[in-house]
Protein backbone atom coordinates (compact mmCIF):
# COMPACT_ATOMS: atom_id res chain seq x y z
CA UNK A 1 0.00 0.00 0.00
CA UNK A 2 2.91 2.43 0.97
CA UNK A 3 3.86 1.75 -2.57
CA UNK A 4 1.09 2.79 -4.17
CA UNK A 5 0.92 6.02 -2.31
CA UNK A 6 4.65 6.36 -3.41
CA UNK A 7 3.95 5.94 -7.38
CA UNK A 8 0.63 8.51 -7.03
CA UNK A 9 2.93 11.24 -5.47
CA UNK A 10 5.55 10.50 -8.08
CA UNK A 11 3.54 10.19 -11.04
CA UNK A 12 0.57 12.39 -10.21
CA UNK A 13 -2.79 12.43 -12.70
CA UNK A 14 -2.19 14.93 -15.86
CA UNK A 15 -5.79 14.77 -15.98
CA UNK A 16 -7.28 18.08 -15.14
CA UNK A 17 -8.92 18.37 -12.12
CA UNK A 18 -12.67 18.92 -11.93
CA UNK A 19 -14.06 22.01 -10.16
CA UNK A 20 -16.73 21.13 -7.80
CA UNK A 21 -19.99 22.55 -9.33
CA UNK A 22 -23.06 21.98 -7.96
CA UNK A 23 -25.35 22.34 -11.18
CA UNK A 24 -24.32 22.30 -14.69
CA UNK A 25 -25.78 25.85 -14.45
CA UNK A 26 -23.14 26.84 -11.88
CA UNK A 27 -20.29 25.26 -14.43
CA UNK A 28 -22.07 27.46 -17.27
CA UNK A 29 -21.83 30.72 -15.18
CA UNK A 30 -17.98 30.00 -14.34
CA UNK A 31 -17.12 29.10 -17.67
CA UNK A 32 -19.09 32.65 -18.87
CA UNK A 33 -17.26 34.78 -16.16
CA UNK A 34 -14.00 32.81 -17.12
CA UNK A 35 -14.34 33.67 -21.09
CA UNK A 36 -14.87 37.25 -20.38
CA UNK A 37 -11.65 37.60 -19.01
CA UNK A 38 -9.68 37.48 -21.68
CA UNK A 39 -12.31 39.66 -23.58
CA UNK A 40 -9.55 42.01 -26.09
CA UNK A 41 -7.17 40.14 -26.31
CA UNK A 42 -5.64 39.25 -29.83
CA UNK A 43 -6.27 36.41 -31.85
CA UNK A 44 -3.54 33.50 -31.09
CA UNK A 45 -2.42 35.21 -28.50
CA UNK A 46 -0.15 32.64 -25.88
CA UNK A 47 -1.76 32.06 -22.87
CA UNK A 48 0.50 29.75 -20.95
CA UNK A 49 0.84 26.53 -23.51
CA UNK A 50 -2.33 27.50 -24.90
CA UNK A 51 -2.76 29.60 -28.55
CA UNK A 52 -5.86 31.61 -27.93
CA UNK A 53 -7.65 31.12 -31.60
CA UNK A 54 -11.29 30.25 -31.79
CA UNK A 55 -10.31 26.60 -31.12
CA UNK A 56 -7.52 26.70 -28.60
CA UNK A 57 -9.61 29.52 -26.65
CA UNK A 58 -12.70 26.71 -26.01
CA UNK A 59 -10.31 24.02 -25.16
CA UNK A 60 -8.79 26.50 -22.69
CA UNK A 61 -12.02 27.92 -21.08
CA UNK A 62 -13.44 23.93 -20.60
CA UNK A 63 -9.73 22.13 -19.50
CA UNK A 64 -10.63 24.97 -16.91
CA UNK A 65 -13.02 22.87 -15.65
CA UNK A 66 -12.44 19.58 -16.27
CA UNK A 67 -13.85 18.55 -19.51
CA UNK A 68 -12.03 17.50 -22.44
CA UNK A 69 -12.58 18.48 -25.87
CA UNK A 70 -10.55 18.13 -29.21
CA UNK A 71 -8.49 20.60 -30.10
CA UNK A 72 -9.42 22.12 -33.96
CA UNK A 73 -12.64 23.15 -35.19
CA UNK A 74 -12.70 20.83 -37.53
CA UNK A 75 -12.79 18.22 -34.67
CA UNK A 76 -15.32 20.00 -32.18
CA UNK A 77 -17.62 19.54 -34.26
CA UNK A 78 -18.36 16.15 -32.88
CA UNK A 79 -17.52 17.03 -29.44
CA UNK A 80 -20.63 16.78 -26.78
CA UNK A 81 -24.22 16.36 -27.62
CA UNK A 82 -25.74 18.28 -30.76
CA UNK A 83 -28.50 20.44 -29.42
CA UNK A 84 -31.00 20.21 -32.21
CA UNK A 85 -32.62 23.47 -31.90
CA UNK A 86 -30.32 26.99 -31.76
CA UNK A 87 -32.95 28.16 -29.55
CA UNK A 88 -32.02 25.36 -26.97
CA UNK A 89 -28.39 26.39 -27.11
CA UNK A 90 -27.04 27.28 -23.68
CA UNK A 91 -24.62 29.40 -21.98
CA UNK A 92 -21.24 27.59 -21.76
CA UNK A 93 -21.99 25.60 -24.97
CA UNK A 94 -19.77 25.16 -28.20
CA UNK A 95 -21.46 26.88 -31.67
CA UNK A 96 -19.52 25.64 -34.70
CA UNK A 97 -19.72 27.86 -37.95
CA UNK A 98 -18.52 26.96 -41.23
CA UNK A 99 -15.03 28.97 -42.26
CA UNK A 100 -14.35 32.38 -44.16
CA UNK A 101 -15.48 30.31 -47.24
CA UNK A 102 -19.53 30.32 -46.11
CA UNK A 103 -20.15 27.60 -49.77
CA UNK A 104 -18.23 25.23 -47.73
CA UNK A 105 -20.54 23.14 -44.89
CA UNK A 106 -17.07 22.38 -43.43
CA UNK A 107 -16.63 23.45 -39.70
CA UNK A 108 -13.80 26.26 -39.32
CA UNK A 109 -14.54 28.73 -36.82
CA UNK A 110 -16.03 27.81 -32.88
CA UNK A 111 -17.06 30.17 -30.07
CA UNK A 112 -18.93 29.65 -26.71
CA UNK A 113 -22.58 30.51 -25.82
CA UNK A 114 -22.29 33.48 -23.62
CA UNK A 115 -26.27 34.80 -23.37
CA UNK A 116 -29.61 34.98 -24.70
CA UNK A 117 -31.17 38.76 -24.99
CA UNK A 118 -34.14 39.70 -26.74
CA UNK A 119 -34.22 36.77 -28.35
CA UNK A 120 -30.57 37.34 -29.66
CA UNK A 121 -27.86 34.67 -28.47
CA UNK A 122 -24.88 36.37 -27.99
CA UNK A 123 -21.52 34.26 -28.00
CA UNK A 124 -18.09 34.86 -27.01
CA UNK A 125 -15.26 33.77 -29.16
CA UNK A 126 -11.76 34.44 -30.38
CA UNK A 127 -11.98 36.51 -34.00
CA UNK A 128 -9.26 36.87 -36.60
CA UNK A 129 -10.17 40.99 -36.82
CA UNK A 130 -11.29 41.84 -33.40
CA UNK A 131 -9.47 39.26 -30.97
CA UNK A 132 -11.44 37.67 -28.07
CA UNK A 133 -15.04 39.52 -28.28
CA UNK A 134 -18.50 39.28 -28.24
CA UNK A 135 -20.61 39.24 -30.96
CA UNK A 136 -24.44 37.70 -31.77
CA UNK A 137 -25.85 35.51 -34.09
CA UNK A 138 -28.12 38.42 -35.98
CA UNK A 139 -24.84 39.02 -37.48
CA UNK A 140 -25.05 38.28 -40.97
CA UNK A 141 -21.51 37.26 -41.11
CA UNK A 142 -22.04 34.46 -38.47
CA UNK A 143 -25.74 34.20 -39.43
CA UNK A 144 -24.66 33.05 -42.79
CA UNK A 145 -22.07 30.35 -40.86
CA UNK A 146 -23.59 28.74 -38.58
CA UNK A 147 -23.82 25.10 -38.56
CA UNK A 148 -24.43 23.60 -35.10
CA UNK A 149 -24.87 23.63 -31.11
CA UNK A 150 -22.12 21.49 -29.39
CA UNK A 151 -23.21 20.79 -25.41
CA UNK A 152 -20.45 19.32 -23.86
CA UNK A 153 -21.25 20.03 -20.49
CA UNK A 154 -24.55 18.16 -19.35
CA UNK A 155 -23.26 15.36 -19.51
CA UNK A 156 -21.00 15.27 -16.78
CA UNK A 157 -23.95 16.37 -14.46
């Protein structure tokens, strides 16, 4: 047994650890208030090991609390659950929207729900042109890109 406890303080878990939430509406809020803090900064920007595009920026903001997701676009695509309905989409989840070439139905941009107001969804994400901002989805730019909901957080409550 003293063994074991030997190898777990030598070799500790690289897994990240999971902050204690007590509703998957908690996790949303933190990961919301978490995204916002790097609101201005510019696109690929380092933070720590991490590159802050659109991609690198969600797998930062949800390794932050524990869940894994893949690290390109291209890939997050299938992370999570699709949620069916953009009206369903949540705080905290992933929306995937096709690249700068809008003919293409492949995924090449992601951001993060941030909030719903009068009936806009507004989302946070990390832009080529603006850096790490807010925009919504009235946007014809994003309108016109869009592709999918990603929820990758219910299911760990």
């Amino acid at each position: 047994m003293k063994y074991l406890f030997f190898l777990i303080m030598l070799f500790p878990s690289t897994e990240p650890e999971k902050a204690p939430f007590a509703s998957s509406k908690d996790m949303r809020q933190y990961l919301v208030d978490k995204a916002e803090k790097y609101l201005g900064l510019r696109y690929r920007s380092k933070v720590g090991n991490n590159v802050m595009d659109c991609s690198g920026y969600v797998r930062h903001l949800m390794t932050d609390v524990g869940i894994k997701v893949t690290r390109s676009s291209v890939s997050q695509v299938h992370d999570g659950d699709r949620v069916h309905q953009l009206n369903e989409a949540k705080p905290g989840d992933i929306l995937v929207f096709k690249g700068r070439n809008s003919s293409k139905n492949t995924p090449g941009h992601v951001g993060i729900a941030h909030h719903w107001a009068n009936d806009t969804l507004y989302f946070i994400h990390s832009s080529v042109t603006k850096g790490i901002t807010i925009d919504h989805m009235f946007d014809p730019y994003y309108a016109k890109r869009f592709l999918q909901v990603r929820d990758v957080i219910s299911r760990n409550f």
